[in-house]
Protein backbone atom coordinates (compact mmCIF):
# COMPACT_ATOMS: atom_id res chain seq x y z
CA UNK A 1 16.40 3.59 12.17
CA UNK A 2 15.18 6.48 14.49
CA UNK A 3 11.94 6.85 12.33
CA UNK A 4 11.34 2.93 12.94
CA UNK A 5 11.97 2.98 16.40
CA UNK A 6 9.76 5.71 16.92
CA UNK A 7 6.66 4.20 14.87
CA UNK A 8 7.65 0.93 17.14
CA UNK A 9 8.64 2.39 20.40
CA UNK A 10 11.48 0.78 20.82
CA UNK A 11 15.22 2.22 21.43
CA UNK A 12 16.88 2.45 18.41
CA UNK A 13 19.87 0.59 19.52
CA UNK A 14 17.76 -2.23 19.69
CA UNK A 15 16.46 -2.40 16.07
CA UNK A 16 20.56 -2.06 15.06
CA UNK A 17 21.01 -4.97 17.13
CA UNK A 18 17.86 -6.78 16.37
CA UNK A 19 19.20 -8.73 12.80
CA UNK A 20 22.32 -9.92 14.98
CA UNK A 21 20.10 -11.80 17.57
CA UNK A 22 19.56 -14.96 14.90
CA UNK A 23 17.24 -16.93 17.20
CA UNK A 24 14.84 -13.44 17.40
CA UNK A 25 14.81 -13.20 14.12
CA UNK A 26 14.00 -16.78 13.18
CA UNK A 27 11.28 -16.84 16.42
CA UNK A 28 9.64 -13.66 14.56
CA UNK A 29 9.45 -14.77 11.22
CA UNK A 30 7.91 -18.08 12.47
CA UNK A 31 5.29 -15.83 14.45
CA UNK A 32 4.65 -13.85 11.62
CA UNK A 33 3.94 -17.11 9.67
CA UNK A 34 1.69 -18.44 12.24
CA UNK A 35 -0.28 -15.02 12.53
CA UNK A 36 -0.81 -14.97 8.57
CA UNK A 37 -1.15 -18.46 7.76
CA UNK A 38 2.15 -17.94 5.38
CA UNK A 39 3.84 -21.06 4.70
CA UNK A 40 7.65 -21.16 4.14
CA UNK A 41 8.83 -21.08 0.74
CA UNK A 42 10.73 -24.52 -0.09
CA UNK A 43 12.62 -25.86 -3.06
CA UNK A 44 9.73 -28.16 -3.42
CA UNK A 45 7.63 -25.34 -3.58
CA UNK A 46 10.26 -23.09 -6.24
CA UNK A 47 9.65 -26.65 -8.11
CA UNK A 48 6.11 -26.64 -8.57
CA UNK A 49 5.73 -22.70 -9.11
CA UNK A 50 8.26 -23.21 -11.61
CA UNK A 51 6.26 -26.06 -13.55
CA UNK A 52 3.68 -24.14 -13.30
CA UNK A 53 4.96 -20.85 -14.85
CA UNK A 54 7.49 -22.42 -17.52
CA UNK A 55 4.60 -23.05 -20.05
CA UNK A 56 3.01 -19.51 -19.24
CA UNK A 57 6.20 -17.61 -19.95
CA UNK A 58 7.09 -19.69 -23.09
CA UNK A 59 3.71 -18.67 -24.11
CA UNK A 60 3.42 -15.00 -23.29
CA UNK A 61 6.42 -13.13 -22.56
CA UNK A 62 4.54 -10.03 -20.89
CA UNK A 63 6.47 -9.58 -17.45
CA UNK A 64 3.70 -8.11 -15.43
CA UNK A 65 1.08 -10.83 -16.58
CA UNK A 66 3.88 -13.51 -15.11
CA UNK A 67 4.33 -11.90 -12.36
CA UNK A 68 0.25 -11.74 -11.57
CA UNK A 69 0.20 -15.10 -12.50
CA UNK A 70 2.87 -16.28 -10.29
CA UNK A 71 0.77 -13.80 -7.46
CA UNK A 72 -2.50 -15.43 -7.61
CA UNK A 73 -0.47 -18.70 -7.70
CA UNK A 74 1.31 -18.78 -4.79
C-alpha cells in the first residue's frame, strides 16, 4: 500500500481505509465511467454477450479466440 500511496500521494492510511468508505467508492467508479465513456455491466448486458458468444464457443472451442471475441464485443 506504501508503493500506491506514494505513486498517488496520498497517506497510506487513507488507501487502507479507502474500500470501507462505500459511497467513495461507488462516487469513483461512477467518475471513472463518466471519464471513459464505460457503461455498467448489467444482466441485460451478460444476456446479450452471452447470445452472442454461445454459438461461437459451440463452434470453436479455442479459449483465447473467445475471449478476443467477447473483447471486441463488448
Amino acid at each position: 500500500m506504501q508503493y500506491i500511496a506514494q505513486q498517488i500521494h496520498v497517506p497510506a492510511a487513507a488507501i487502507h481505509s479507502y474500500g470501507q468508505k462505500e459511497n467513495t467508492l461507488w462516487d469513483h467508479l461512477k467518475e471513472i465511467r463518466k471519464v471513459y465513456s464505460y457503461q455498467e455491466f448489467t444482466s441485460k448486458g451478460y444476456l446479450q454477450l452471452l447470445k452472442y458468444l454461445l454459438p461461437l464457443a459451440l463452434e470453436n472451442g479455442d479459449l483465447l479466440y473467445l475471449l478476443n471475441t467477447c473483447f471486441e464485443y463488448l
